[in-house]
PDB file of N, CA and C in Angstrom:
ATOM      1  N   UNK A   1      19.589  10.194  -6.589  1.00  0.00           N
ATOM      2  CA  UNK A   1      18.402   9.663  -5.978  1.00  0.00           C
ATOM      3  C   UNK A   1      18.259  10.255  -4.577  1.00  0.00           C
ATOM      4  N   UNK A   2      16.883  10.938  -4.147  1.00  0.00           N
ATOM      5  CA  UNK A   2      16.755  11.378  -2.457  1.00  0.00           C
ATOM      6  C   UNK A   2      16.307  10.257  -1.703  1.00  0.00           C
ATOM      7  N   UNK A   3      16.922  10.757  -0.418  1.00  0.00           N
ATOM      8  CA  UNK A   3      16.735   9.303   0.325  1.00  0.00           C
ATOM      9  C   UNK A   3      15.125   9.801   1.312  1.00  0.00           C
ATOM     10  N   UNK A   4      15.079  10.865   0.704  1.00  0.00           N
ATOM     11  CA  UNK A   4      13.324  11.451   1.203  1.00  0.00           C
ATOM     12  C   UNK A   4      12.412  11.395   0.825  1.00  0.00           C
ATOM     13  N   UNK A   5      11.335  10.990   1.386  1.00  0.00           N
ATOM     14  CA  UNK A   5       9.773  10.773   0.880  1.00  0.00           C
ATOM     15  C   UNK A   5       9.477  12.047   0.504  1.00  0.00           C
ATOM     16  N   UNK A   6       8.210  11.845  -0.440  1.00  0.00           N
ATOM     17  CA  UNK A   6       8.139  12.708  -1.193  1.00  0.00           C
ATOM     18  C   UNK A   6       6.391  13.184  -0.227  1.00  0.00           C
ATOM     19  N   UNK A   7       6.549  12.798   0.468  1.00  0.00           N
ATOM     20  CA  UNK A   7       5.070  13.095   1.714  1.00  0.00           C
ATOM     21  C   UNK A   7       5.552  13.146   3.209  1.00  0.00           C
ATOM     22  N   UNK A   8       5.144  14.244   4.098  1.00  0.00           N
ATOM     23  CA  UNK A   8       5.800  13.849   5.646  1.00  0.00           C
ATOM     24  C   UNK A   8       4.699  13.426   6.194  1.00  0.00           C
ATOM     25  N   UNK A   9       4.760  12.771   7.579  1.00  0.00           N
ATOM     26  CA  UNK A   9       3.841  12.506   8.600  1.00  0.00           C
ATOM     27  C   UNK A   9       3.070  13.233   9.130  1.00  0.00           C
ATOM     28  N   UNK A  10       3.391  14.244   9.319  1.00  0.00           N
ATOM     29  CA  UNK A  10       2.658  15.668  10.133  1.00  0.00           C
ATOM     30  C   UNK A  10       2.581  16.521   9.107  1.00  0.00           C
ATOM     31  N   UNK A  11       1.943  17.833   9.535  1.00  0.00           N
ATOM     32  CA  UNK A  11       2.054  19.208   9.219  1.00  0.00           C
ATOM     33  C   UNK A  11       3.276  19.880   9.541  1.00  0.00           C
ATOM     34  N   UNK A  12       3.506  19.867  10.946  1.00  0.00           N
ATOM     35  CA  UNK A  12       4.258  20.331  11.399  1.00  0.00           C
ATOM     36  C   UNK A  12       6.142  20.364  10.698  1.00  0.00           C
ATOM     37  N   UNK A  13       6.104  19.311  10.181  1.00  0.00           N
ATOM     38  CA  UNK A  13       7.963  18.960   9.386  1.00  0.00           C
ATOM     39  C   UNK A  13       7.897  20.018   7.822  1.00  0.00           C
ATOM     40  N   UNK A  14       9.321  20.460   8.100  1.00  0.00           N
ATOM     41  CA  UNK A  14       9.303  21.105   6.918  1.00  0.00           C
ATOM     42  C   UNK A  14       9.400  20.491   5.968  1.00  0.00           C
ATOM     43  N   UNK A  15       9.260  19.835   4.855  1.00  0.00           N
ATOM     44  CA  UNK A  15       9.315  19.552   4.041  1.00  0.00           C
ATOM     45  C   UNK A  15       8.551  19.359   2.441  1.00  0.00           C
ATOM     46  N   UNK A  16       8.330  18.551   1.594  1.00  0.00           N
ATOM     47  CA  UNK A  16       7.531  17.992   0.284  1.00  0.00           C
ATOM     48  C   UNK A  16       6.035  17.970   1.182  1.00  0.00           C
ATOM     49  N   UNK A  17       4.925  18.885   1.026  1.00  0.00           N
ATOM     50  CA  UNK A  17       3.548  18.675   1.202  1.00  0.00           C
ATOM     51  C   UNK A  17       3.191  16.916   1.455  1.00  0.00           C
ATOM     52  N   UNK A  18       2.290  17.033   1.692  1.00  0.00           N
ATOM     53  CA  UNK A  18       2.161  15.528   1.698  1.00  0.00           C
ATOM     54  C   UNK A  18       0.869  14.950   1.030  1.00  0.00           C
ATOM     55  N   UNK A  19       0.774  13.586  -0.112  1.00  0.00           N
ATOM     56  CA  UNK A  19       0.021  14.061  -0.835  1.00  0.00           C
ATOM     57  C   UNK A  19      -0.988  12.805  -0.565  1.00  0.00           C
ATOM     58  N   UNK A  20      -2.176  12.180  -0.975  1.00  0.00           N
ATOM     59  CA  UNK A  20      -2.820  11.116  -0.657  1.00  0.00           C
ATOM     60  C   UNK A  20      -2.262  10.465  -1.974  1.00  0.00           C
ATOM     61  N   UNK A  21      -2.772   9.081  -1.824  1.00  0.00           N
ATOM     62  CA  UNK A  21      -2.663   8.046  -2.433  1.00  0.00           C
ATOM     63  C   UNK A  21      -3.443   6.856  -2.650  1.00  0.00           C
ATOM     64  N   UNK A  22      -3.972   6.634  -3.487  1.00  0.00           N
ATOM     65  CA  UNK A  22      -5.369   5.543  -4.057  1.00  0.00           C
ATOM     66  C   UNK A  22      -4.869   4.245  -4.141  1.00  0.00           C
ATOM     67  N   UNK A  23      -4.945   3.520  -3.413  1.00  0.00           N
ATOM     68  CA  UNK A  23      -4.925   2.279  -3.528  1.00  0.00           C
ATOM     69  C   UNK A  23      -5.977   1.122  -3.490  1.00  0.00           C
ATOM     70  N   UNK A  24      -5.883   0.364  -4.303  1.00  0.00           N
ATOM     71  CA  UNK A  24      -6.120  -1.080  -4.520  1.00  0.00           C
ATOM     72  C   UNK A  24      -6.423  -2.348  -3.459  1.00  0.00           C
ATOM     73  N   UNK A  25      -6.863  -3.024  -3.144  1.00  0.00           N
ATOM     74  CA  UNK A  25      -6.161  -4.772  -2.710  1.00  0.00           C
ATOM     75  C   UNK A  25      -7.296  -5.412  -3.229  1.00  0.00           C
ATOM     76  N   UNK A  26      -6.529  -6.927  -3.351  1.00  0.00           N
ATOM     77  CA  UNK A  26      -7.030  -7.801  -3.478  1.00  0.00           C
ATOM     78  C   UNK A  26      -6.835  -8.854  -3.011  1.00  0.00           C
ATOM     79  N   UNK A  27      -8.081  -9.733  -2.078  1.00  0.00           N
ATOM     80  CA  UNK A  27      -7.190 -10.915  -1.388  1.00  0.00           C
ATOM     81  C   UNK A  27      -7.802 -12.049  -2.096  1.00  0.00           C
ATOM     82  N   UNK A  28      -6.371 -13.076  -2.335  1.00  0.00           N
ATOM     83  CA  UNK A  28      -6.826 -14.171  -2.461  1.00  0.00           C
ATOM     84  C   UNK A  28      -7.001 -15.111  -1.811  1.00  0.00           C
ATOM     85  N   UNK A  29      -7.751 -16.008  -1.567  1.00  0.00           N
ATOM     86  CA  UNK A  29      -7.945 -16.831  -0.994  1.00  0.00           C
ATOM     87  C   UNK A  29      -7.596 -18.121  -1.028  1.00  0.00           C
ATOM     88  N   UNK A  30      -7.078 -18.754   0.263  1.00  0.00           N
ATOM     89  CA  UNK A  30      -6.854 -20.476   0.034  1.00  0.00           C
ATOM     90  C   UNK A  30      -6.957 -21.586   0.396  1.00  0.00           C
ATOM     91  N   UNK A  31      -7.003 -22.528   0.661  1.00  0.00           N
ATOM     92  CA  UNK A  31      -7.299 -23.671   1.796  1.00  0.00           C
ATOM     93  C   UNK A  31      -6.494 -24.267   1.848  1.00  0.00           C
ATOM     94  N   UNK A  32      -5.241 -24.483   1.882  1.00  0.00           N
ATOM     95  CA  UNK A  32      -4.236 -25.146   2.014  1.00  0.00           C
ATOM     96  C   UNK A  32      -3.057 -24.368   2.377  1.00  0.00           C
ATOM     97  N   UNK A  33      -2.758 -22.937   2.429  1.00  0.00           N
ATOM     98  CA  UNK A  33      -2.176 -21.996   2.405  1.00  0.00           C
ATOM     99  C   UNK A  33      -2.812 -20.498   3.176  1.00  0.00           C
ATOM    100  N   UNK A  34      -2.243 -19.937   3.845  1.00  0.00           N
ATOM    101  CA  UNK A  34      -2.809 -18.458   4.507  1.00  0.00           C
ATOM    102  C   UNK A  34      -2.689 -17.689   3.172  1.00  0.00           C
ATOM    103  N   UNK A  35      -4.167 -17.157   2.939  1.00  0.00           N
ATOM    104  CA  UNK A  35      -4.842 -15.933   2.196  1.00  0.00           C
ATOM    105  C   UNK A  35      -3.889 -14.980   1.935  1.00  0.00           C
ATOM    106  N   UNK A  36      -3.670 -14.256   0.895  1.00  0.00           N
ATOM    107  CA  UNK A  36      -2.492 -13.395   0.312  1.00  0.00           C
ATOM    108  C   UNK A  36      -3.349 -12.022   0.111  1.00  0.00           C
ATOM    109  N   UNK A  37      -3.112 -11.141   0.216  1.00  0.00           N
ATOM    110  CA  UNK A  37      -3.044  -9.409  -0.128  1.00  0.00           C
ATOM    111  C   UNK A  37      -2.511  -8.845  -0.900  1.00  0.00           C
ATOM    112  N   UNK A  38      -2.935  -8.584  -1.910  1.00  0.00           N
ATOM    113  CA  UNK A  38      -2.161  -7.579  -2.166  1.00  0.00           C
ATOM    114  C   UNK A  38      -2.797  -6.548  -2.847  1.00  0.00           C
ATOM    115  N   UNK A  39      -1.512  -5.616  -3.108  1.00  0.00           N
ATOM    116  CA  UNK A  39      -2.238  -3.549  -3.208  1.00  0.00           C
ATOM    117  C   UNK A  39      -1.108  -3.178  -3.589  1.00  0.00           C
ATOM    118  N   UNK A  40      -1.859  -2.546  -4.695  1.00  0.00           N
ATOM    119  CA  UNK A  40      -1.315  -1.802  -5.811  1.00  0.00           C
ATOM    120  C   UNK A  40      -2.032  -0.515  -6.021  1.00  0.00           C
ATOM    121  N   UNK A  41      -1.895   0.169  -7.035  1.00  0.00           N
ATOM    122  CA  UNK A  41      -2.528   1.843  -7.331  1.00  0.00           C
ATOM    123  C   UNK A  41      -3.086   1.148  -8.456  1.00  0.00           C
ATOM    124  N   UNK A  42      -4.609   1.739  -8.665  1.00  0.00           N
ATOM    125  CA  UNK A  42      -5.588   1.409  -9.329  1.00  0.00           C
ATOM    126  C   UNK A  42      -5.255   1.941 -10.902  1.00  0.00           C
ATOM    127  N   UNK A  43      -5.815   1.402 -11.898  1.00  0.00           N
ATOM    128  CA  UNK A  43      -5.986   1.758 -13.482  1.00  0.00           C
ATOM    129  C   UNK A  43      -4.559   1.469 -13.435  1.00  0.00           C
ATOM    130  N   UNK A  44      -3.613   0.665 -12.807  1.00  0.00           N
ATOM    131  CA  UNK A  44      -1.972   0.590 -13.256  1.00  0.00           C
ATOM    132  C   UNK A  44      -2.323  -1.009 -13.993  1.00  0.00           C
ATOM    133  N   UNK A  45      -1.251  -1.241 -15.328  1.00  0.00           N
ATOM    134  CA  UNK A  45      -1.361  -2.539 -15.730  1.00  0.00           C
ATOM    135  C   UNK A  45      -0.092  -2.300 -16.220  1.00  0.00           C
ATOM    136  N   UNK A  46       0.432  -4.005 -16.799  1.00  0.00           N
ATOM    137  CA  UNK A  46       1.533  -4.469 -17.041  1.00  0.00           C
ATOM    138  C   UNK A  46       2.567  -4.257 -16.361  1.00  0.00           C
ATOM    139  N   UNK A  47       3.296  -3.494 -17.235  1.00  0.00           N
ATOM    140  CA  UNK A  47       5.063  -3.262 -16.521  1.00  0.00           C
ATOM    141  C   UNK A  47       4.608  -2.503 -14.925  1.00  0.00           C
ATOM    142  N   UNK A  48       3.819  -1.414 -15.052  1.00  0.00           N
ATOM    143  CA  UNK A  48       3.852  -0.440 -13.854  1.00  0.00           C
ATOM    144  C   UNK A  48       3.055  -1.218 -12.916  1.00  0.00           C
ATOM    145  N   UNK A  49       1.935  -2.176 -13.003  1.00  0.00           N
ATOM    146  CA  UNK A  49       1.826  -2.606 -11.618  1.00  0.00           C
ATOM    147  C   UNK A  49       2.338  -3.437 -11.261  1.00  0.00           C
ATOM    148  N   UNK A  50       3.464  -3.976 -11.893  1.00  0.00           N
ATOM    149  CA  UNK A  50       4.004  -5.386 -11.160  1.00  0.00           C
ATOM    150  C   UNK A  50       5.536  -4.616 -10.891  1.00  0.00           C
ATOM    151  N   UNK A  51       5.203  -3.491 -10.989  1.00  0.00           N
ATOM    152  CA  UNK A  51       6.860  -2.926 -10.586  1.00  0.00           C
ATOM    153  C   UNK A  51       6.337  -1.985  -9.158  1.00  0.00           C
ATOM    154  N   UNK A  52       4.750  -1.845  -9.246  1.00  0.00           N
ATOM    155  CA  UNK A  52       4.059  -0.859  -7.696  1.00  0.00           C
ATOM    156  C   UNK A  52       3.145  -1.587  -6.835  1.00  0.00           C
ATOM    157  N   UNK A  53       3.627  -3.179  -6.384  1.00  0.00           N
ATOM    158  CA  UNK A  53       2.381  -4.119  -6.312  1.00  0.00           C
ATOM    159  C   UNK A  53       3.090  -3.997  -4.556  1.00  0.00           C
ATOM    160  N   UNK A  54       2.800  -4.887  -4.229  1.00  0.00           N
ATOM    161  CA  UNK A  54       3.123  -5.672  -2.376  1.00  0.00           C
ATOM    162  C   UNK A  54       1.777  -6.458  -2.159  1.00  0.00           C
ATOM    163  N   UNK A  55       2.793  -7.901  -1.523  1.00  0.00           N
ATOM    164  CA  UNK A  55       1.851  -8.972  -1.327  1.00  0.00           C
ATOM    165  C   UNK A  55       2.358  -9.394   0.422  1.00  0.00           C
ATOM    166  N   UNK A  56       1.488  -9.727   1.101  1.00  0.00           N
ATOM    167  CA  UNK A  56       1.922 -10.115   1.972  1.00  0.00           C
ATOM    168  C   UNK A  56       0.553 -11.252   2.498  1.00  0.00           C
ATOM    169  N   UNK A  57       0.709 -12.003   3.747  1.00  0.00           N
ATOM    170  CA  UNK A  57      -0.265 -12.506   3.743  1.00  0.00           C
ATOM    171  C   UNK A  57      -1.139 -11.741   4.829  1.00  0.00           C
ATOM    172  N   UNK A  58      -2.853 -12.043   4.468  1.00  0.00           N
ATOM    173  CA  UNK A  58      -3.862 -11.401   4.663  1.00  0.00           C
ATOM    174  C   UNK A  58      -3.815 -11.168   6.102  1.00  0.00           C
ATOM    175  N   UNK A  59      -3.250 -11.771   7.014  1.00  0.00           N
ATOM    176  CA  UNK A  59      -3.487 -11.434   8.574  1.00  0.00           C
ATOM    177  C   UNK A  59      -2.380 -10.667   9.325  1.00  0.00           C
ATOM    178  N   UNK A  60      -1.465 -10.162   7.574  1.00  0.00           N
ATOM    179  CA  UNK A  60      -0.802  -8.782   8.155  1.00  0.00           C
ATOM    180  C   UNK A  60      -1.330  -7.579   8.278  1.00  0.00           C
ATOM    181  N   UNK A  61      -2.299  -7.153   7.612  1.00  0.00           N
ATOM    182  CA  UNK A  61      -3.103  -6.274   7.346  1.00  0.00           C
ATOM    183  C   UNK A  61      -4.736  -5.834   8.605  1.00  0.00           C
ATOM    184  N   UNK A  62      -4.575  -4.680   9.135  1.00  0.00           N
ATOM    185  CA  UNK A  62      -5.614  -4.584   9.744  1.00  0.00           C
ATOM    186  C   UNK A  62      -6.543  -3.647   9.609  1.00  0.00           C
ATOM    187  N   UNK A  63      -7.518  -3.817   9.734  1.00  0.00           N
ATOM    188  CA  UNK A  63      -8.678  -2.359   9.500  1.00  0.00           C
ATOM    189  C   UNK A  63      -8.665  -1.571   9.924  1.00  0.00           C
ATOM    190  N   UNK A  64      -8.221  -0.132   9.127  1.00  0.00           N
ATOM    191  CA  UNK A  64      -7.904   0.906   9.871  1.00  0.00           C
ATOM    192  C   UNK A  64      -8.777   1.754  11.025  1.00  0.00           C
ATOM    193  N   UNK A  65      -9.961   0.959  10.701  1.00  0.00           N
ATOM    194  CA  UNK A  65     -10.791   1.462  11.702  1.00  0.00           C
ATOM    195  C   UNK A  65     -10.585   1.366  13.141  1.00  0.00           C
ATOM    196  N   UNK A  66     -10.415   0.169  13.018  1.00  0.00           N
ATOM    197  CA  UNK A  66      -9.653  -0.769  14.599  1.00  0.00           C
ATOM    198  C   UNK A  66      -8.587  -0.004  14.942  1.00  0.00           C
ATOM    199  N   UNK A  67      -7.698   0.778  14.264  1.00  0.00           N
ATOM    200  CA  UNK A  67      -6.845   1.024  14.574  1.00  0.00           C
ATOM    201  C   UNK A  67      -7.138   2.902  15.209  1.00  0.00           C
ATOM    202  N   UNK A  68      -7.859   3.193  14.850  1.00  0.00           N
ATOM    203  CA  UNK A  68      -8.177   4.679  15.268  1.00  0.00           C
ATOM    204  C   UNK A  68      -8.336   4.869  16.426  1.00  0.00           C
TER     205      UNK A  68
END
């Protein structure tokens, strides 16, 4: 098993190209409980998206716009 991503941060690092990635979310919502997230890779079902999912709650997540 490599302990290396298979994408770098920059251009600049030698390494594996770096490739995009399509993702998913979906938040649920609650009133008794903070709102949940989660994102997965799209057209995945059964075994493969509950083995490529992440949930966290919704006010971990920020708009990448904000962030630019």
């Amino acid at each position: 098993m490599s302990l290396h991503p298979d994408w770098v941060a920059d251009d600049t690092c030698d390494g594996p190209a770096r490739r995009d990635i399509d993702l998913s979310a979906t938040v649920v919502r609650y009133t008794d409980r903070p709102d949940r997230c989660t994102v997965y890779p799209p057209g995945s079902s059964g075994v493969a998206r509950m083995s490529t999912w992440i949930s966290a709650d919704a006010d971990a997540f920020l708009d990448i716009e904000t962030m630019r």
